[in-house]
Protein backbone atom coordinates (compact mmCIF):
# COMPACT_ATOMS: atom_id res chain seq x y z
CA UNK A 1 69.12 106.22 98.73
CA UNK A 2 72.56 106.12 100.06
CA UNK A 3 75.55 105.04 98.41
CA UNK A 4 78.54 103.01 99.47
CA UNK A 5 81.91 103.83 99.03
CA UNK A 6 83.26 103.55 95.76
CA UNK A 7 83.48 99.72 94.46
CA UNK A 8 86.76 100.05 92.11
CA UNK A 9 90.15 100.35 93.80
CA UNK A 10 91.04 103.03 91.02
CA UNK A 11 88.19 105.04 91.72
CA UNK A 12 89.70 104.52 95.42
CA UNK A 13 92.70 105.63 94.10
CA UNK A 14 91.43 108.96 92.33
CA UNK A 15 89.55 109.72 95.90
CA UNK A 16 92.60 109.77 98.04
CA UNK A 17 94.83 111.83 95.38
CA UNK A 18 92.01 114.37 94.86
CA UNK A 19 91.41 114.05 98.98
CA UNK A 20 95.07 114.92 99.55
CA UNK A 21 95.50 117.23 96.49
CA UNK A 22 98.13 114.90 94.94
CA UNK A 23 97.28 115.51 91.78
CA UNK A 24 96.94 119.22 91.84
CA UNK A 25 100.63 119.62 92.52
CA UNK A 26 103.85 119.85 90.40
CA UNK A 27 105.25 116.90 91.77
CA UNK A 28 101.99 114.85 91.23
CA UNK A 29 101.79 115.72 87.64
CA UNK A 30 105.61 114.87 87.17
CA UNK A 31 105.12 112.05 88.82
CA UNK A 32 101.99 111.13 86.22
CA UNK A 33 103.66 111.96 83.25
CA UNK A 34 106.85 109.95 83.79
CA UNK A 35 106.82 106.20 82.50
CA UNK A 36 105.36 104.00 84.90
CA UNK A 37 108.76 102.13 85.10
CA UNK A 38 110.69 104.62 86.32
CA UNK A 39 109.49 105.19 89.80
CA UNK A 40 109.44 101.25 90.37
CA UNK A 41 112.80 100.83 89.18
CA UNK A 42 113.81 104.07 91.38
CA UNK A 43 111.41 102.39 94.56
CA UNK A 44 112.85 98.72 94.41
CA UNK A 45 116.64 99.74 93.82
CA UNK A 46 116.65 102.32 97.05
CA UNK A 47 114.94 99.23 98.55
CA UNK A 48 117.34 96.36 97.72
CA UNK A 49 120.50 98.58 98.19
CA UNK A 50 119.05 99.69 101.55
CA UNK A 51 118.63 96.20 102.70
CA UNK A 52 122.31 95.22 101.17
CA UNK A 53 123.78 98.04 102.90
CA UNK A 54 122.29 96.84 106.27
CA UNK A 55 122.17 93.58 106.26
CA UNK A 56 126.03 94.13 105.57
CA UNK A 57 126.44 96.43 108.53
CA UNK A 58 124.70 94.06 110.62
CA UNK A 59 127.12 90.98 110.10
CA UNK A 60 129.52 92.91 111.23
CA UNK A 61 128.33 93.81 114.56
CA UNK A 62 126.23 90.20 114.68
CA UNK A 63 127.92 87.37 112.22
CA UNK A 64 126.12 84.82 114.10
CA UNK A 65 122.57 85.81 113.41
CA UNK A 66 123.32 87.10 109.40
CA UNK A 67 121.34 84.24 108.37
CA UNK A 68 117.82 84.75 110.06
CA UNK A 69 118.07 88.78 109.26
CA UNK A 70 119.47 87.73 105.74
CA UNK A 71 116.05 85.74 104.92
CA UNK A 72 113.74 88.39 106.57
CA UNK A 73 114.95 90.59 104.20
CA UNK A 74 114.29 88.73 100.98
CA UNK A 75 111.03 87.90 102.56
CA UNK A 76 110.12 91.77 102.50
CA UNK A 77 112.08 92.54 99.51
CA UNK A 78 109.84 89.29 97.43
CA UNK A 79 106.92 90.83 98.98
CA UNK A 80 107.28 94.28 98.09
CA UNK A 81 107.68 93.93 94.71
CA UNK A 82 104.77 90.51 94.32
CA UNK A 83 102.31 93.15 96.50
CA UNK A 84 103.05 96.29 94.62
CA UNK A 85 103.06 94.62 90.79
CA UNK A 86 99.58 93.06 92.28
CA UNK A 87 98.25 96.41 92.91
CA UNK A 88 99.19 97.16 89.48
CA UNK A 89 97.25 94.30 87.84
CA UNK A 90 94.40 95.05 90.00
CA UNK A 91 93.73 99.11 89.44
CA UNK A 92 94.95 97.95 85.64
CA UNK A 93 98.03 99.83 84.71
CA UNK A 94 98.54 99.64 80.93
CA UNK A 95 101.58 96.83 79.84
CA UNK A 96 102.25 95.97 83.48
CA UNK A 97 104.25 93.18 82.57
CA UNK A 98 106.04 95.11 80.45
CA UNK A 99 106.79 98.06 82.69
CA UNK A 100 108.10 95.53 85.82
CA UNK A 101 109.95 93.96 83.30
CA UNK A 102 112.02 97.40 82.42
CA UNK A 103 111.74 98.21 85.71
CA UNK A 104 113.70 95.16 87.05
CA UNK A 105 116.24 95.34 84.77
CA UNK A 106 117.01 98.99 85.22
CA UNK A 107 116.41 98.34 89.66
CA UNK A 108 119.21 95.69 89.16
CA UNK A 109 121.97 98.10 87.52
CA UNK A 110 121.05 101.05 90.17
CA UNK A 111 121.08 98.87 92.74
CA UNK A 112 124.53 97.28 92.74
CA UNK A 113 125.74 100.83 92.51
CA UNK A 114 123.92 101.74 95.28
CA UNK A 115 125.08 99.28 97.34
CA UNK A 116 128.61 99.70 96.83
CA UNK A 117 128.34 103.78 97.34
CA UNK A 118 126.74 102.38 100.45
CA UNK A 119 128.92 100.29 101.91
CA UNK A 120 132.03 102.16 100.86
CA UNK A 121 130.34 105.30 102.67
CA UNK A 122 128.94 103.15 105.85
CA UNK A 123 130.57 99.69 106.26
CA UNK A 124 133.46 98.97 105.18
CA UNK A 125 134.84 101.45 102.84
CA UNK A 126 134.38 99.45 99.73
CA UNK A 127 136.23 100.49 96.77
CA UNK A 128 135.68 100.53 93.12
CA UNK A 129 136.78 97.39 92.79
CA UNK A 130 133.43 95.79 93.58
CA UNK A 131 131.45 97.63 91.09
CA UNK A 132 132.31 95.46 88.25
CA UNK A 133 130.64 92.37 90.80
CA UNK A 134 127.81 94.50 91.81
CA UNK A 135 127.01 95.20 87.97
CA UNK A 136 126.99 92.01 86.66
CA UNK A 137 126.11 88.53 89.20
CA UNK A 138 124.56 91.36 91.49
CA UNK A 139 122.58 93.40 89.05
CA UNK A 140 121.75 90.36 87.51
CA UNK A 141 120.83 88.58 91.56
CA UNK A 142 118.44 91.81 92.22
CA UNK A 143 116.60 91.89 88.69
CA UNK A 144 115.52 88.14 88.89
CA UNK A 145 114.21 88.87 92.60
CA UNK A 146 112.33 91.72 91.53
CA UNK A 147 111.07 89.60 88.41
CA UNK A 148 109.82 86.53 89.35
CA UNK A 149 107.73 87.86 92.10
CA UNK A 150 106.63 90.46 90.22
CA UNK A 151 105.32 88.15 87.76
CA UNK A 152 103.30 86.01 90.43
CA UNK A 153 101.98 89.72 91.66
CA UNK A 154 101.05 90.40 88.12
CA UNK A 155 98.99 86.90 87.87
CA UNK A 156 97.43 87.17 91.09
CA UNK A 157 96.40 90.76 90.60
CA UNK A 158 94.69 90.36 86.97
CA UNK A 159 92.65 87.16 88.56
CA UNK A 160 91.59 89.31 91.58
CA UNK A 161 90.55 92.19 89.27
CA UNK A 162 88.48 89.49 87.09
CA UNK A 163 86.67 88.28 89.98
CA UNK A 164 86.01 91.63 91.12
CA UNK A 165 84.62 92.84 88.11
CA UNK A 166 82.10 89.64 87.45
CA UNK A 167 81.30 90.34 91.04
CA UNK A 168 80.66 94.33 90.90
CA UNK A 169 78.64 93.48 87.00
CA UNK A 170 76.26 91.02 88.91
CA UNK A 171 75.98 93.37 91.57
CA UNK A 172 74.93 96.28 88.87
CA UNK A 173 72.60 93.95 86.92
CA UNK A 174 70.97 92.58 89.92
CA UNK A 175 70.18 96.39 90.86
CA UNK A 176 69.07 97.70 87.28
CA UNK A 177 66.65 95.15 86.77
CA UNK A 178 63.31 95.77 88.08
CA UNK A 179 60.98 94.21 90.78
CA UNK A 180 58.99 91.33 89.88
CA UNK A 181 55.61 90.96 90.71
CA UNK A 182 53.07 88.18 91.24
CA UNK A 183 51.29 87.08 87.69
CA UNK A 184 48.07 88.36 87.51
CA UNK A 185 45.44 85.53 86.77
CA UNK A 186 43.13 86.17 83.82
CA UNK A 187 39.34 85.12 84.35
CA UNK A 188 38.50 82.09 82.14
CA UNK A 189 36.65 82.27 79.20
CA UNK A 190 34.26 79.66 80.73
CA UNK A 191 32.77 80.64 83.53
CA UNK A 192 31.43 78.04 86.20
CA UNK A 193 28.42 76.74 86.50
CA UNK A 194 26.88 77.68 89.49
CA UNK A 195 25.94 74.88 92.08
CA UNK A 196 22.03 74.55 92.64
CA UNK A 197 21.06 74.41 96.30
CA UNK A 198 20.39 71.08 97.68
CA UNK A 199 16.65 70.05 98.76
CA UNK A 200 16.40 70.02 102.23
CA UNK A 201 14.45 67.08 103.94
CA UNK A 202 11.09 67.05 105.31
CA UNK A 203 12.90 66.59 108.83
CA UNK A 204 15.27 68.99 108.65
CA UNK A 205 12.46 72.06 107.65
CA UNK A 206 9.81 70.55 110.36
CA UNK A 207 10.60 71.55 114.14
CA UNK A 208 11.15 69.13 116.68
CA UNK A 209 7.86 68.34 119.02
């Protein structure tokens, strides 16, 4: 019998690394053996001082329309980190909470230096003097927005994974048990009494004249 693709998103996972050779390489067993928390924090910071840096460039070219581009960008930048800490929850990485937690705090320090080597080096030559800003209300702006979507990520992911499993363990039960057949009826102890014939009358034997 045929089997369907794998039911798991890990074992999804594990398919497209091995696929690809991911995990044969030096970089994927780097990338492996680091904490979890680094590569988020590295991920999200590039992200939010990316979208600082050009949001910034933009209102200067555009000042009128900064606030529509301004809230598309916190749109994707809440999303990104609420769809990649669900991921998490769902394939079950170990102390996810934890790890987005460390991970925010550290994207929130990298971040605001990030932003001001990037503006200083593409929009308006910012200077030092905005890295004290950029490491405290900024760092402190960036970690909260990485946070508290995170943590919805994290709760929607873990209920998803529940109702995943419960479905995939009916699923397996449903398969392993066996067919059931039709009862088989057991002749009674008693059998019946069979019926005697019933006389037939003298009109019924003698042929009509």
């Amino acid at each position: 019998m045929a089997t369907g693709p794998p039911r798991h998103p890990a074992a999804v996972l594990r398919m497209i690394s091995f696929s690809t050779g991911f995990t044969d390489s030096r970089l994927g067993s780097t990338v492996t053996q680091m904490p979890p928390w680094i590569p988020r924090a590295l991920g999200m910071a590039f992200l939010h001082a990316t979208a600082a840096v050009a949001t910034a460039k933009f209102a200067v070219f555009q000042p009128t329309d900064v606030t529509l581009v301004t809230t598309i960008t916190l749109a994707v930048l809440v999303g990104s980190a609420a769809l990649w800490s669900a991921i998490d929850a769902w394939v079950g990485l170990d102390e996810a909470g934890r790890t987005w937690f460390v991970a925010a705090l550290v994207a929130g320090v990298t971040s605001g230096v990030l932003t001001v080597v990037g503006k200083a080096a593409f929009v308006d030559r910012t200077g030092v003097s905005a890295l004290a800003s950029a490491l405290t209300g900024g760092a402190a702006f960036t970690a909260l927005l990485i946070m508290v979507p995170a943590g919805l990520g994290l709760v929607v992911g873990r209920r998803l994974a529940t109702s995943y499993g419960d479905a995939d363990r009916d699923d397996d039960a449903t398969e392993a048990s066996p067919p059931t057949s039709a009862p088989v009826r057991k002749p009674s102890p008693y059998p019946r009494e069979k019926s005697s014939p019933r006389p037939r009358n003298r009109q019924e034997t003698e042929p009509a004249r």
